[in-house]
Protein backbone atom coordinates (compact mmCIF):
# COMPACT_ATOMS: atom_id res chain seq x y z
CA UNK A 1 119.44 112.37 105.72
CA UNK A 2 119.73 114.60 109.07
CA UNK A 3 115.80 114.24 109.86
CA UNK A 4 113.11 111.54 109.56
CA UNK A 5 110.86 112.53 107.02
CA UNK A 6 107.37 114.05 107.84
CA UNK A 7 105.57 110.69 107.25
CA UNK A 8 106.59 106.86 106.51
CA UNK A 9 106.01 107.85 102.70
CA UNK A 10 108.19 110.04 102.80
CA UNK A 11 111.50 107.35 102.82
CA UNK A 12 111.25 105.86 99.47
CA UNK A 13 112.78 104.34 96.26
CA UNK A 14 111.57 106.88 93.30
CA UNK A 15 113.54 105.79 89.61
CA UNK A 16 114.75 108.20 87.43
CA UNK A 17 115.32 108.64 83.83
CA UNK A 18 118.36 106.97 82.24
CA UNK A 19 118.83 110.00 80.41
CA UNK A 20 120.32 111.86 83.60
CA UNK A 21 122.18 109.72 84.97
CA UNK A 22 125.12 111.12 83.40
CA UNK A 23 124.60 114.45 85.08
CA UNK A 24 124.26 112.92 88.31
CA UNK A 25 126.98 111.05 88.11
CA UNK A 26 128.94 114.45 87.68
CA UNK A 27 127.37 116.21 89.82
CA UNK A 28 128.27 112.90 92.67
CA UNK A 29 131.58 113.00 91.42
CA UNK A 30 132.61 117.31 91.72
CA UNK A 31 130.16 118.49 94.20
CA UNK A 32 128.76 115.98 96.44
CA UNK A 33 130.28 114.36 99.93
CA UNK A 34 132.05 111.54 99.08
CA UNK A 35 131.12 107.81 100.18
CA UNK A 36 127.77 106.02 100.36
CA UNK A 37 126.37 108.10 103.51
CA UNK A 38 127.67 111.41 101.78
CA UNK A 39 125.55 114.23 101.36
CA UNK A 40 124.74 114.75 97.90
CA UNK A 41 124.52 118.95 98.65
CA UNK A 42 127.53 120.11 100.78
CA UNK A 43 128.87 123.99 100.81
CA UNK A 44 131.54 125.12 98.95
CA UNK A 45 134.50 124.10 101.39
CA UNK A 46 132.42 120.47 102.05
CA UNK A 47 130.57 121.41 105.08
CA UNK A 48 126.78 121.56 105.69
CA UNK A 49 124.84 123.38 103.01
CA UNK A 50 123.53 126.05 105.06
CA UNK A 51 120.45 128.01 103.78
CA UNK A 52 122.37 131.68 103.28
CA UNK A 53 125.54 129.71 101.13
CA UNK A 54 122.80 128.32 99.12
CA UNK A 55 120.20 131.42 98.68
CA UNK A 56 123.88 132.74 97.12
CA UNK A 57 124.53 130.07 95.26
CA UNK A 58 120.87 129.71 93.99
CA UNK A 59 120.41 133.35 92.63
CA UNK A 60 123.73 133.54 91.03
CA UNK A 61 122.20 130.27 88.85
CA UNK A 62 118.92 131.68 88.76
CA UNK A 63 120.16 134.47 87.00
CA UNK A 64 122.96 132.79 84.84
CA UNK A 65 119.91 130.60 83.41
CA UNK A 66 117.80 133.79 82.52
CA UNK A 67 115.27 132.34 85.40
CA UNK A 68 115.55 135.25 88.07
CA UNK A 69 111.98 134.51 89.59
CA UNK A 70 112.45 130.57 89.92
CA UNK A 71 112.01 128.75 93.53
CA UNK A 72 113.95 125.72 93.94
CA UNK A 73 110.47 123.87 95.04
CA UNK A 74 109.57 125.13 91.53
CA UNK A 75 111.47 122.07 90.47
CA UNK A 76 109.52 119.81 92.40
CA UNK A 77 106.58 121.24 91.22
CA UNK A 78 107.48 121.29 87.45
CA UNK A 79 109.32 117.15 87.79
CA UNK A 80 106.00 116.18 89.34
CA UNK A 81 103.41 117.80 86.50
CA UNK A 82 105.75 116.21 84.36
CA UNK A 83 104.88 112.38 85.96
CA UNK A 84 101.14 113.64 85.70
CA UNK A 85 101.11 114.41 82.40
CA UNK A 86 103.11 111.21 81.32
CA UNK A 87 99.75 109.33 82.43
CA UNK A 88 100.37 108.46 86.12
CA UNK A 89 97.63 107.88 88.19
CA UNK A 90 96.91 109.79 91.93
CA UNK A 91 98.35 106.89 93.40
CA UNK A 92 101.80 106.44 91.92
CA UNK A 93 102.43 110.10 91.65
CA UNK A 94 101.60 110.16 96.08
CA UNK A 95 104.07 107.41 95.70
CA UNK A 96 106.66 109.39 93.93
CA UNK A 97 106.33 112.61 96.00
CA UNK A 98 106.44 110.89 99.24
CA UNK A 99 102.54 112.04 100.18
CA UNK A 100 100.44 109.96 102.58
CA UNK A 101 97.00 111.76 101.45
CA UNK A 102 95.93 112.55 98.20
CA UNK A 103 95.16 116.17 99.44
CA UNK A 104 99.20 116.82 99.38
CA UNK A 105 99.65 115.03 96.07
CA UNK A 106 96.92 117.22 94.59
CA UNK A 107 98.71 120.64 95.37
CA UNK A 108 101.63 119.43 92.51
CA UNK A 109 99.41 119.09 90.06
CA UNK A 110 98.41 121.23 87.35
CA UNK A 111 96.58 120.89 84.24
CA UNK A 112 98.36 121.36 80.88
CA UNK A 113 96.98 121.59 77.80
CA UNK A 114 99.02 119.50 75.58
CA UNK A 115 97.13 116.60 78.65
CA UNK A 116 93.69 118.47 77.98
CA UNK A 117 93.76 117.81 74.69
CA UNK A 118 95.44 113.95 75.02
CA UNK A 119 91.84 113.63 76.96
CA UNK A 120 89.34 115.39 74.39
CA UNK A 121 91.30 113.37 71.66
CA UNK A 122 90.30 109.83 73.85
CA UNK A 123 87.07 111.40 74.99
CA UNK A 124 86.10 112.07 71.03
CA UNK A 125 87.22 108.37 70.27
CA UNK A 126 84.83 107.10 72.78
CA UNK A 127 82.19 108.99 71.24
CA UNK A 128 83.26 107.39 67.82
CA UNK A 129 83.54 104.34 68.86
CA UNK A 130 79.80 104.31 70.48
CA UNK A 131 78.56 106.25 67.59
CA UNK A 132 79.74 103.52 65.30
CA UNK A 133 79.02 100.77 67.55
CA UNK A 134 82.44 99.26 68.87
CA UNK A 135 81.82 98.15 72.12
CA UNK A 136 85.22 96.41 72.21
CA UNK A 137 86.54 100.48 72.37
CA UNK A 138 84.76 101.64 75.31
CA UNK A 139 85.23 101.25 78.79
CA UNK A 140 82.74 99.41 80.73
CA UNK A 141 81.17 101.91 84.04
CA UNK A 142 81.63 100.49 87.39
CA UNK A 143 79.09 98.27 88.41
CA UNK A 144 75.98 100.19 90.13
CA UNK A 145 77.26 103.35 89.59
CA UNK A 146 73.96 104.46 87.74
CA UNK A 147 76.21 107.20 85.30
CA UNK A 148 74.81 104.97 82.02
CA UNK A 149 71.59 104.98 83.22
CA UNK A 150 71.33 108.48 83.79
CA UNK A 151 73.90 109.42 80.57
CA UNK A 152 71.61 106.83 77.84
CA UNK A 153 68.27 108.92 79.51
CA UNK A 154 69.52 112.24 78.87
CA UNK A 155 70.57 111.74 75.47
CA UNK A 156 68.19 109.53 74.02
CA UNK A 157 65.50 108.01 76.04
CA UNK A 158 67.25 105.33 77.01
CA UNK A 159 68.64 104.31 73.99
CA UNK A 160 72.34 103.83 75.27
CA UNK A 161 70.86 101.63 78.08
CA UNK A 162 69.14 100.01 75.75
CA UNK A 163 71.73 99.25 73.76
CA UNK A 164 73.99 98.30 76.53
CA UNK A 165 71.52 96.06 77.57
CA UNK A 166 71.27 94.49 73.90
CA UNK A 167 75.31 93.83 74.47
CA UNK A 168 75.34 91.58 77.16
């Protein structure tokens, strides 16, 4: 690495799938600058990458993969929805990108469907649960957050505080 990163998260340890290792290890061994310190992108005679080698080298892939409109930060974008949908939380995936504020983390995430309807399917289990009174299936609300009181209220006058109450 030429530059220090934008922030202190930005040096990190981030794992990867076993499943590419295989590639990388190719890659490493045909294309990369050789010894622990070597680049892992270097131009076509070895040298520094520089950004007009690689816009040529990009678009001629780009095109050979049928994906003429793809940005390389597209990648980063599509690897990092990827660790969303798999069920990491805000924190792990700032980890992973190398963000210091949630705010940046935020901008690489985007809703899917197939994750929209993992949470209906665990909201509508909730609602089973409650409906057929397995407490040991629903999550408890933070302590003093008032969302119970307010929720049992609206649909029932009361009766979900009531029966949360009857619980303890």
């Amino acid at each position: 690495m030429e530059d220090t990163p934008k922030s202190r998260a930005g040096r990190r340890v981030v794992s990867i799938p076993q499943e590419i290792i295989p590639e990388l290890r190719h890659h490493l061994d045909q294309f990369a600058e050789p010894g622990e310190n070597g680049r892992v992108f270097v131009g076509p005679k070895g040298a520094w990458l520089r950004r007009s080698g690689f816009r040529r080298i990009w678009n001629k892939v780009r095109a050979d993969v049928g994906l003429p409109d793809l940005h390389f930060h597209d990648l980063r974008h599509v690897g990092n929805t990827l660790a969303a949908a798999s069920g990491a939380s805000l924190k792990e995936l700032m980890v992973r990108m190398g963000h210091a504020s949630p705010r940046a983390a935020l901008i690489y995430q985007h809703a899917t469907q197939d994750r929209d309807k993992v949470i209906a399917e665990a909201l509508g289990q909730a609602l089973k649960a409650a409906r057929e009174g397995k407490p040991e299936k629903r999550r408890k609300p933070a302590a003093g957050n008032g969302h119970a009181r307010r929720l049992g209220r609206q649909a029932g006058k009361g009766a979900g505080t009531q029966r949360a109450r009857d619980q303890k």
